[in-house]
PDB file of N, CA and C in Angstrom:
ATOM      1  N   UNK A   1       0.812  -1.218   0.000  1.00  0.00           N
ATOM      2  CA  UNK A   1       0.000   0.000   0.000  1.00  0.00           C
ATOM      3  C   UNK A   1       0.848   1.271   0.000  1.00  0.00           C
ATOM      4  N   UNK A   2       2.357   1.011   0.687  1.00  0.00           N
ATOM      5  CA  UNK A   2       3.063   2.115   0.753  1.00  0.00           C
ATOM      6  C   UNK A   2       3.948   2.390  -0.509  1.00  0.00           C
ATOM      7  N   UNK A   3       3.844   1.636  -1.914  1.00  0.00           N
ATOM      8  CA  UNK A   3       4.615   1.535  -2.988  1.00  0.00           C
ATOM      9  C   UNK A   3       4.931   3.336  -3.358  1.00  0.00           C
ATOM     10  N   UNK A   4       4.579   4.192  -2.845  1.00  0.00           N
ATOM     11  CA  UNK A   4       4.800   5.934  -3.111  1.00  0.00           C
ATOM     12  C   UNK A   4       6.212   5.868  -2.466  1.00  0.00           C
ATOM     13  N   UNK A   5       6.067   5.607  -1.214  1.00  0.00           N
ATOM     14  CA  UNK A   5       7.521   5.839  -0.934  1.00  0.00           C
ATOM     15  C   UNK A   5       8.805   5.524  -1.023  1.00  0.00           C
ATOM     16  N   UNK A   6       8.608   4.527  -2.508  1.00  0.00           N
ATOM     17  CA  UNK A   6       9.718   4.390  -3.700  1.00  0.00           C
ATOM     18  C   UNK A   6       9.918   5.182  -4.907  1.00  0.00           C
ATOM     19  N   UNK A   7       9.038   6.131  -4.819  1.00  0.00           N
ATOM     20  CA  UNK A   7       8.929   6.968  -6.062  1.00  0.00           C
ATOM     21  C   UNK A   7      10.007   7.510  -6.147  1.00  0.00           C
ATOM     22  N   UNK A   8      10.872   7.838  -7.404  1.00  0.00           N
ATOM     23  CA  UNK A   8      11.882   8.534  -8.057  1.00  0.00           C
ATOM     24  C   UNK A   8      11.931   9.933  -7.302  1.00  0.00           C
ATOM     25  N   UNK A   9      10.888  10.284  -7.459  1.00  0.00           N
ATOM     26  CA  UNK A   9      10.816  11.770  -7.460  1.00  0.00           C
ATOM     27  C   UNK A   9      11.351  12.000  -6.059  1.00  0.00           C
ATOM     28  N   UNK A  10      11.093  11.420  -4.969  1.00  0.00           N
ATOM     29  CA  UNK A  10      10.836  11.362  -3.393  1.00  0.00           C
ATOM     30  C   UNK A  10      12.315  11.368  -2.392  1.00  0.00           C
ATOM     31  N   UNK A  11      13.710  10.324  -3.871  1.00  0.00           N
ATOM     32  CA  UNK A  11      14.654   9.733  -3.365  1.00  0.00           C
ATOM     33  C   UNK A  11      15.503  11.513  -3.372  1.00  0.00           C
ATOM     34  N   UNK A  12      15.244  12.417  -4.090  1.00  0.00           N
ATOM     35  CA  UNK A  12      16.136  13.700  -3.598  1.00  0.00           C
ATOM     36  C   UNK A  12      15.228  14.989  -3.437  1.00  0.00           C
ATOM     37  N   UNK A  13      14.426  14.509  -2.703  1.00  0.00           N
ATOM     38  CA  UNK A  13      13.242  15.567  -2.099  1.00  0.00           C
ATOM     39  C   UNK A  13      13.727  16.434  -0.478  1.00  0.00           C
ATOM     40  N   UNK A  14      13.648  17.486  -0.464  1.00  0.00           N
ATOM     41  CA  UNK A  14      13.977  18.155   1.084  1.00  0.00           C
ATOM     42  C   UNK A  14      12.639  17.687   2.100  1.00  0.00           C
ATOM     43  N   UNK A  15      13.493  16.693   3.087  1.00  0.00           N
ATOM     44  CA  UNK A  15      13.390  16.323   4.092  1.00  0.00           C
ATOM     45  C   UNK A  15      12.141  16.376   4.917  1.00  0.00           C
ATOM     46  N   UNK A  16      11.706  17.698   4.280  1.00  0.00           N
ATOM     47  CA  UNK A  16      10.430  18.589   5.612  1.00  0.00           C
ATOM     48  C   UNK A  16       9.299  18.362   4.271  1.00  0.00           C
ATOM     49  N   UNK A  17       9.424  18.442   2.852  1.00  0.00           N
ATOM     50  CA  UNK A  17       8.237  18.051   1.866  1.00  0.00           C
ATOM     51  C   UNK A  17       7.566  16.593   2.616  1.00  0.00           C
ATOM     52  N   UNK A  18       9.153  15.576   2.719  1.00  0.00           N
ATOM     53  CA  UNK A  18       8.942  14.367   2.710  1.00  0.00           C
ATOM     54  C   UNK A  18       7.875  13.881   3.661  1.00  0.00           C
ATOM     55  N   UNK A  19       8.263  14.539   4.720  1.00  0.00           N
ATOM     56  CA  UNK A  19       7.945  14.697   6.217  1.00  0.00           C
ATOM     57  C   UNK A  19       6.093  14.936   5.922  1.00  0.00           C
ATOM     58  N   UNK A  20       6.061  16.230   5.688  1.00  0.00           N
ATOM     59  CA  UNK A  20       4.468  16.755   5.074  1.00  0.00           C
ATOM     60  C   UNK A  20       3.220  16.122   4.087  1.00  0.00           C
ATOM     61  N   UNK A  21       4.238  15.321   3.333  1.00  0.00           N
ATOM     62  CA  UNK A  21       3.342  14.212   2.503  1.00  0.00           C
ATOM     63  C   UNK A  21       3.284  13.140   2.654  1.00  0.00           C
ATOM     64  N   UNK A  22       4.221  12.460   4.219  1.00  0.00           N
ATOM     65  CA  UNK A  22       3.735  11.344   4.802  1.00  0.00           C
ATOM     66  C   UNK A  22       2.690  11.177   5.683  1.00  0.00           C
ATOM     67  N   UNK A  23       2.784  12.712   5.979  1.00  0.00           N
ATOM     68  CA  UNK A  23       1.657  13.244   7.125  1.00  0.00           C
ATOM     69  C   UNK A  23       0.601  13.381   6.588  1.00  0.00           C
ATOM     70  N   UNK A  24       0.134  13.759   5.155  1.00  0.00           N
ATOM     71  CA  UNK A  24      -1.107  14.346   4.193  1.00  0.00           C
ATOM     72  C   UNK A  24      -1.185  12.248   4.079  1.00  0.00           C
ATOM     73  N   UNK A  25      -0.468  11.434   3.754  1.00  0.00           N
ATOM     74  CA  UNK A  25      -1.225  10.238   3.338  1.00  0.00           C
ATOM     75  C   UNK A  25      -1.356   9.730   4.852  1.00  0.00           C
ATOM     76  N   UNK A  26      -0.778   9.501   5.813  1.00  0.00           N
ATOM     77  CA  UNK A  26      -1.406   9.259   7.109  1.00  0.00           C
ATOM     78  C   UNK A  26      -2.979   9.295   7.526  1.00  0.00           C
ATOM     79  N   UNK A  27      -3.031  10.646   7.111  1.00  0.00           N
ATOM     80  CA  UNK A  27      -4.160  11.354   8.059  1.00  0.00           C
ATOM     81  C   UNK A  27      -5.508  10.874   6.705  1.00  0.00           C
ATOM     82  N   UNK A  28      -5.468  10.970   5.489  1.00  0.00           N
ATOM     83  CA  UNK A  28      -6.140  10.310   4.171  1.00  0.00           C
ATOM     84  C   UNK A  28      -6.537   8.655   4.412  1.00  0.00           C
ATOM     85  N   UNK A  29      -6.016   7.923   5.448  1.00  0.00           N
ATOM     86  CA  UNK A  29      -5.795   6.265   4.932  1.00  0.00           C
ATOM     87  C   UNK A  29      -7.367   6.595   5.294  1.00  0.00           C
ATOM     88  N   UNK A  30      -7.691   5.881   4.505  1.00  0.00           N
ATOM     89  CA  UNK A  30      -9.597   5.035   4.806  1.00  0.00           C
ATOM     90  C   UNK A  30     -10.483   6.033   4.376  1.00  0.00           C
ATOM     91  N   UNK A  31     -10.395   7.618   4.409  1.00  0.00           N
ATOM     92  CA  UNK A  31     -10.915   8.907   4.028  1.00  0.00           C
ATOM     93  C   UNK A  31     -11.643   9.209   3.127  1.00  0.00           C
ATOM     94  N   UNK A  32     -12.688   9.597   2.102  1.00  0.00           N
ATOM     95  CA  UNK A  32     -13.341   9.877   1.336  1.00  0.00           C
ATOM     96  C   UNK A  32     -12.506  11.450   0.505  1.00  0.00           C
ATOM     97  N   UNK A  33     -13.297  11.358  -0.284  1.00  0.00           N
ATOM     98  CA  UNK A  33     -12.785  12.709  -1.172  1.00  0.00           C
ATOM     99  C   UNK A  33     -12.808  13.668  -0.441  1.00  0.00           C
ATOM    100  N   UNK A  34     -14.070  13.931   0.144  1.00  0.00           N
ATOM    101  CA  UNK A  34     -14.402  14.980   0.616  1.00  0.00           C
ATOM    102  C   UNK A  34     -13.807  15.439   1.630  1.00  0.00           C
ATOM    103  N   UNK A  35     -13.366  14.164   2.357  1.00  0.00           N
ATOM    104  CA  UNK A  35     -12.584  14.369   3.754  1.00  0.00           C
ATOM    105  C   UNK A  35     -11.127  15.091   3.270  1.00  0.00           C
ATOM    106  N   UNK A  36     -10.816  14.847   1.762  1.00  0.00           N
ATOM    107  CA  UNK A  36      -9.284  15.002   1.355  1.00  0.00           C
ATOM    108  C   UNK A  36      -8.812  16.941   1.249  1.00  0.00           C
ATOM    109  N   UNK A  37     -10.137  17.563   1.149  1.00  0.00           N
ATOM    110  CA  UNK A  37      -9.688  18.929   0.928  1.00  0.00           C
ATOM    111  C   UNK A  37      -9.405  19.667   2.485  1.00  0.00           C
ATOM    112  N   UNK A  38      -9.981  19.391   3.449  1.00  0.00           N
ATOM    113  CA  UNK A  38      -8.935  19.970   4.662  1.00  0.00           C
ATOM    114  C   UNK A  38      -7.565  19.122   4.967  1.00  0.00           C
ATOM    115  N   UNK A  39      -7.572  18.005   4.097  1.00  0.00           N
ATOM    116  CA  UNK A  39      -6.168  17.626   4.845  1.00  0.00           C
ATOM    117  C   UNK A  39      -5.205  18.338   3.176  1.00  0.00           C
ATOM    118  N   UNK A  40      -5.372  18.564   2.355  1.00  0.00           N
ATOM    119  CA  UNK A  40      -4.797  18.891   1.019  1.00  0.00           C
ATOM    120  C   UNK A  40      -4.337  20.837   1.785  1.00  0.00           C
ATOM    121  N   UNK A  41      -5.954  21.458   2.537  1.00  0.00           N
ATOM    122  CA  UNK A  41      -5.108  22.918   2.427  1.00  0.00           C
ATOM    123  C   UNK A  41      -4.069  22.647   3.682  1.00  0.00           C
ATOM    124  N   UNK A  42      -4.573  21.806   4.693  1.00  0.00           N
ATOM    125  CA  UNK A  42      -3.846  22.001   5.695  1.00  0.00           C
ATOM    126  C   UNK A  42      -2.304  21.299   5.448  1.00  0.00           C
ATOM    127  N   UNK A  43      -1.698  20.047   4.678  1.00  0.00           N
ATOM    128  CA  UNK A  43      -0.482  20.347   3.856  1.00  0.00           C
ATOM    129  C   UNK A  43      -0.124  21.820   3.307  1.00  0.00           C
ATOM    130  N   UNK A  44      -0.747  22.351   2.506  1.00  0.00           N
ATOM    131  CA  UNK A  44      -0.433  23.650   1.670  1.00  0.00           C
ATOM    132  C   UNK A  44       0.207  24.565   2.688  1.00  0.00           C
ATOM    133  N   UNK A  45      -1.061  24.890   3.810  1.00  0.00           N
ATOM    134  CA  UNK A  45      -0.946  26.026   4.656  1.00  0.00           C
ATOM    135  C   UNK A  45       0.401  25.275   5.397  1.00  0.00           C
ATOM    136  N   UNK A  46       0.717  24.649   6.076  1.00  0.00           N
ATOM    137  CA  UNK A  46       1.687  23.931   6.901  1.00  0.00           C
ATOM    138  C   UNK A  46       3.132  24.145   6.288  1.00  0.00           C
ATOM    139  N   UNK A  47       3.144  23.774   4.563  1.00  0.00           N
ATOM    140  CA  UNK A  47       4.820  24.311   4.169  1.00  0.00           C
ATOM    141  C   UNK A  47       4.318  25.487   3.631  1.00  0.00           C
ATOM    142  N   UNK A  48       3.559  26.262   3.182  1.00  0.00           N
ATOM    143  CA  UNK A  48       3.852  27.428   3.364  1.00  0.00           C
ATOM    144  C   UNK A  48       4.223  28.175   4.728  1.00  0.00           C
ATOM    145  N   UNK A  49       3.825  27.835   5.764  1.00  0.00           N
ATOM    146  CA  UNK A  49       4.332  28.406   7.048  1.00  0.00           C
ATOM    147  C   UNK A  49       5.625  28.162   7.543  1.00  0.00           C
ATOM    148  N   UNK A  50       6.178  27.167   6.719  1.00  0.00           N
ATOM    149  CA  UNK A  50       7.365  26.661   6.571  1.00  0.00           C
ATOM    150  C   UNK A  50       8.554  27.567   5.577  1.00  0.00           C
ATOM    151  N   UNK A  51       7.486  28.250   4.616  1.00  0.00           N
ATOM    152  CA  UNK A  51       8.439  28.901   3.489  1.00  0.00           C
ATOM    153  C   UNK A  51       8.835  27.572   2.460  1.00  0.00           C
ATOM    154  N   UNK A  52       7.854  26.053   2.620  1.00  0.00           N
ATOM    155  CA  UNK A  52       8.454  26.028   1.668  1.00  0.00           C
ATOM    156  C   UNK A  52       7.088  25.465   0.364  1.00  0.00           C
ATOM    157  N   UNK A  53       7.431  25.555  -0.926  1.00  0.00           N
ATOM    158  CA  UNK A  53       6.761  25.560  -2.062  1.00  0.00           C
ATOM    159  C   UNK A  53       6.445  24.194  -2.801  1.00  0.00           C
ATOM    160  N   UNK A  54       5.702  23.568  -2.875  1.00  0.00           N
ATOM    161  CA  UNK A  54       5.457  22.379  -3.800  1.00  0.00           C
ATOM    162  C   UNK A  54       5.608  22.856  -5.250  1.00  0.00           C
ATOM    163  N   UNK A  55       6.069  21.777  -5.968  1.00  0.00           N
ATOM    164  CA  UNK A  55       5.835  22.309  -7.852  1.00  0.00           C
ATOM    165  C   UNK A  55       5.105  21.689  -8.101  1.00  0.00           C
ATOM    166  N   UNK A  56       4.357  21.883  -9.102  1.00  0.00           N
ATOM    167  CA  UNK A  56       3.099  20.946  -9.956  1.00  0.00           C
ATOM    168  C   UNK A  56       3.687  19.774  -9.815  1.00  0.00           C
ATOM    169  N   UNK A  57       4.827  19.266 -10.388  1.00  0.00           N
ATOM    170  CA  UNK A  57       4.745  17.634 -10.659  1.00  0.00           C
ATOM    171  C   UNK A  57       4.852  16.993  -9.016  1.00  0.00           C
ATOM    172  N   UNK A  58       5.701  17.702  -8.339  1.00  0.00           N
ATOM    173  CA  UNK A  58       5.152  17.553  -6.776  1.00  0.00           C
ATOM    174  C   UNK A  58       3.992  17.202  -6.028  1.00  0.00           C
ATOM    175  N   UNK A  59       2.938  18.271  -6.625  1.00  0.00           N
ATOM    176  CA  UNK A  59       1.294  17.835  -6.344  1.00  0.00           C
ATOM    177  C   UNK A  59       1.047  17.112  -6.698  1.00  0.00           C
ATOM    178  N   UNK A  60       1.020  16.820  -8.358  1.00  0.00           N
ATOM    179  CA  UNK A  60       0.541  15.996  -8.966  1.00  0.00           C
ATOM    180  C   UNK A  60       0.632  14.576  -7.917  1.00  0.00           C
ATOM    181  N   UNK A  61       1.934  14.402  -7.907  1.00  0.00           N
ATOM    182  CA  UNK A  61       2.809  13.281  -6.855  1.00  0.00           C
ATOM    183  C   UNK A  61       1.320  12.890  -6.004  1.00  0.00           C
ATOM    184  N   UNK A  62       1.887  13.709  -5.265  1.00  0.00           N
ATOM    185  CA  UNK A  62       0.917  13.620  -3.838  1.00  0.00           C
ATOM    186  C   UNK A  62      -0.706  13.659  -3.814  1.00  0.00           C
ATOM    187  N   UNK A  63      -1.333  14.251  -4.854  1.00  0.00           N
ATOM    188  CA  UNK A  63      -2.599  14.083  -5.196  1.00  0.00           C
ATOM    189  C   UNK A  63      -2.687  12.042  -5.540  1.00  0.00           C
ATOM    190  N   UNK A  64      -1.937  12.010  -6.617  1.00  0.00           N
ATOM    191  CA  UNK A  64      -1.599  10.101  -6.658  1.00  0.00           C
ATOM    192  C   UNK A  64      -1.573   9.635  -5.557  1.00  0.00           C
ATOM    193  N   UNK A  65      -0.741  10.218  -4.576  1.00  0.00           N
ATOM    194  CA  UNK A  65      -0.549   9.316  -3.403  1.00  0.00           C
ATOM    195  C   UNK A  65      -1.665   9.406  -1.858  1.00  0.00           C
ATOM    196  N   UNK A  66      -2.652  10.195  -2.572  1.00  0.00           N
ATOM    197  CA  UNK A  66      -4.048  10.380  -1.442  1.00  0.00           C
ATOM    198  C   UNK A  66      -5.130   9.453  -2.077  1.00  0.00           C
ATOM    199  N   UNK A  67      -4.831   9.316  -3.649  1.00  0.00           N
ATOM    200  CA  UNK A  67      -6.020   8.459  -3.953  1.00  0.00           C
ATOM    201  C   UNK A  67      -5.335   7.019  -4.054  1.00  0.00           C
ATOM    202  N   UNK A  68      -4.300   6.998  -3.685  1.00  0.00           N
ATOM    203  CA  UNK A  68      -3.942   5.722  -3.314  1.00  0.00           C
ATOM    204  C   UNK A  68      -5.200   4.702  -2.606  1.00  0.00           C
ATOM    205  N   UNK A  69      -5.362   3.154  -3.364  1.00  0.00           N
ATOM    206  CA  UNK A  69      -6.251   2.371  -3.309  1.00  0.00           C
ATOM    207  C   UNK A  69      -7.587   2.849  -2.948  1.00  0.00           C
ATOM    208  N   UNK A  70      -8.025   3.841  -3.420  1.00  0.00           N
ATOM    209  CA  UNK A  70      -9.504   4.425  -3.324  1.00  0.00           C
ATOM    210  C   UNK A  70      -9.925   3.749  -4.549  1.00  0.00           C
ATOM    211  N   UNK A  71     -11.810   3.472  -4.655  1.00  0.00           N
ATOM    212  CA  UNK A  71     -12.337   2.796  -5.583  1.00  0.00           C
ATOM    213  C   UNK A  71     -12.142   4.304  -6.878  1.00  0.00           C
ATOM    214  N   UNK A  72     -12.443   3.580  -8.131  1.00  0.00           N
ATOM    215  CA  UNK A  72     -12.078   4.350  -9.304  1.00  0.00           C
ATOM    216  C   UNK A  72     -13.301   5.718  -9.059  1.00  0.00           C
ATOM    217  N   UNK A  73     -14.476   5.268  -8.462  1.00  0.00           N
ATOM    218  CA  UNK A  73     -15.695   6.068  -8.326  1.00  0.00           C
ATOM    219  C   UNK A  73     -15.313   7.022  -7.377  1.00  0.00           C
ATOM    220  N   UNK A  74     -14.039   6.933  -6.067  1.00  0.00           N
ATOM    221  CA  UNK A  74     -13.719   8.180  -5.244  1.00  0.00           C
ATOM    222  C   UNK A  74     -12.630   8.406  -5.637  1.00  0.00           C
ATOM    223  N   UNK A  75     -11.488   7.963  -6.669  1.00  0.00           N
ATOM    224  CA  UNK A  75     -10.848   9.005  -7.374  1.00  0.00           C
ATOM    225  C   UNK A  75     -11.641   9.687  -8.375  1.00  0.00           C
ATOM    226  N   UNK A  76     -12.617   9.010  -8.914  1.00  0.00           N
ATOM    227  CA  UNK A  76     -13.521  10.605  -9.883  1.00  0.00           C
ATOM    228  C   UNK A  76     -13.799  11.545  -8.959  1.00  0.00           C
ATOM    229  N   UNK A  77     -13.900  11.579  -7.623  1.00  0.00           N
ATOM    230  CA  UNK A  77     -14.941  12.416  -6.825  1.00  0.00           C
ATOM    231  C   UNK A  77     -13.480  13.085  -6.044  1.00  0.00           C
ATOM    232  N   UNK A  78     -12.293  12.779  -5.631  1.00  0.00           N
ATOM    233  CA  UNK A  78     -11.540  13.525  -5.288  1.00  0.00           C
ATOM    234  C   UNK A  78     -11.071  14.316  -6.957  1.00  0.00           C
ATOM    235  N   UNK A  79     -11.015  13.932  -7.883  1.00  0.00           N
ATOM    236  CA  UNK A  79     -10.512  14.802  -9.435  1.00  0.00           C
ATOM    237  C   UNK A  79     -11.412  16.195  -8.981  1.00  0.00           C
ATOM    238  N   UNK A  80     -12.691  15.587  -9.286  1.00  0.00           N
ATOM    239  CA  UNK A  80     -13.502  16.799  -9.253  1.00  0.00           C
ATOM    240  C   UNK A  80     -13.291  17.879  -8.095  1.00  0.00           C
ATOM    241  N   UNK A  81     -13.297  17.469  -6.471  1.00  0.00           N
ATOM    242  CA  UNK A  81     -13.025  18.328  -5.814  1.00  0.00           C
ATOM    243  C   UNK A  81     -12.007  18.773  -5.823  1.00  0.00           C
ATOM    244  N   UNK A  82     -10.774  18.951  -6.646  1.00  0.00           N
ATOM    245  CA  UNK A  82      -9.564  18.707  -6.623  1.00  0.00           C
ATOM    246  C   UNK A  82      -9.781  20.261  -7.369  1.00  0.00           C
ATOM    247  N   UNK A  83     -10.464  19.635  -8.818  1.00  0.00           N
ATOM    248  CA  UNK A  83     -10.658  21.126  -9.470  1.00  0.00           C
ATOM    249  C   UNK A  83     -11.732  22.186  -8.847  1.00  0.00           C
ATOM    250  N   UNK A  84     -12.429  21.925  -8.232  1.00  0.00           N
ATOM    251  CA  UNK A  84     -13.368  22.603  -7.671  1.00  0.00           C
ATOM    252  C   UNK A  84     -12.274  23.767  -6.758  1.00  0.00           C
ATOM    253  N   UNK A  85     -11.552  23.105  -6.142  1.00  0.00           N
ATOM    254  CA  UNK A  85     -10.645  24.014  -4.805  1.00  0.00           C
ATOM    255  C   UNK A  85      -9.734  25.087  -6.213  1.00  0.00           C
ATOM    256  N   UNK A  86      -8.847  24.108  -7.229  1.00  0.00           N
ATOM    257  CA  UNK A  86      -8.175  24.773  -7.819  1.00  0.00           C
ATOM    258  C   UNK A  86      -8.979  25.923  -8.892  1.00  0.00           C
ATOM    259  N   UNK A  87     -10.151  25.907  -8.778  1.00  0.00           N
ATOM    260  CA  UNK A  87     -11.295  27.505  -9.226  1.00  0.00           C
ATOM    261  C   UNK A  87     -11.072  27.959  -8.157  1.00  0.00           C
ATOM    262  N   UNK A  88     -11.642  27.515  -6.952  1.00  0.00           N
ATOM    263  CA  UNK A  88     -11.503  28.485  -5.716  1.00  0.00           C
ATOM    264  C   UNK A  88     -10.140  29.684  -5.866  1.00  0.00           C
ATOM    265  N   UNK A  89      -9.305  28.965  -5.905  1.00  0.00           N
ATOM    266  CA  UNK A  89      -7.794  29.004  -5.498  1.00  0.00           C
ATOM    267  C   UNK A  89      -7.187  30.336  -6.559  1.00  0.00           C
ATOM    268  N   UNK A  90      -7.817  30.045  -7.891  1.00  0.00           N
ATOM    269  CA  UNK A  90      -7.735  31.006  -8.959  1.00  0.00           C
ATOM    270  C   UNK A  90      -8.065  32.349  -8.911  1.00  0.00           C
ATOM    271  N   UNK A  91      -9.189  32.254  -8.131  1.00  0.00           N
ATOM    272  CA  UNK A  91     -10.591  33.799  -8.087  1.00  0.00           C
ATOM    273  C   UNK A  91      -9.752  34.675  -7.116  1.00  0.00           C
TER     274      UNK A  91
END
């Protein structure tokens, strides 16, 4: 279930990301979509208070690694809220 934390991307990542997106899939195990957008800002808000910045392929990452073994029907439903926040996020 933990096959993310072999990812390429992860093996020269700073320490405190690593730290933050073990904590964002922790707090996700068993969770619904819906449950996923306070734990998604509260990552965000947390390294930003940190000073530090995710990049897209970063998110991307970690968005993969929240819908980790969710049925295909609550990764459609986290996609959607996913874009729903990223309109929010735009305005």
């Amino acid at each position: 279930m933990n096959e993310w934390m072999d990812h390429p991307m992860l093996k020269n990542m700073d320490p405190v990301k690593l730290e933050l997106i073990r904590s964002a899939a922790s707090k996700t195990k068993g969770k619904s979509g819906k449950a996923l957008a306070p734990v998604m800002m509260a990552l965000i808000t947390s390294a930003n208070k940190k000073g530090i910045r995710f990049t897209p392929d970063e998110m991307t990452m970690i968005i993969s690694i929240l819908k980790e073994g969710k049925s295909e029907e609550e990764q459609a439903r986290i996609d959607q809220m996913l874009k729903m926040m990223h309109g929010m996020l735009k305005k």
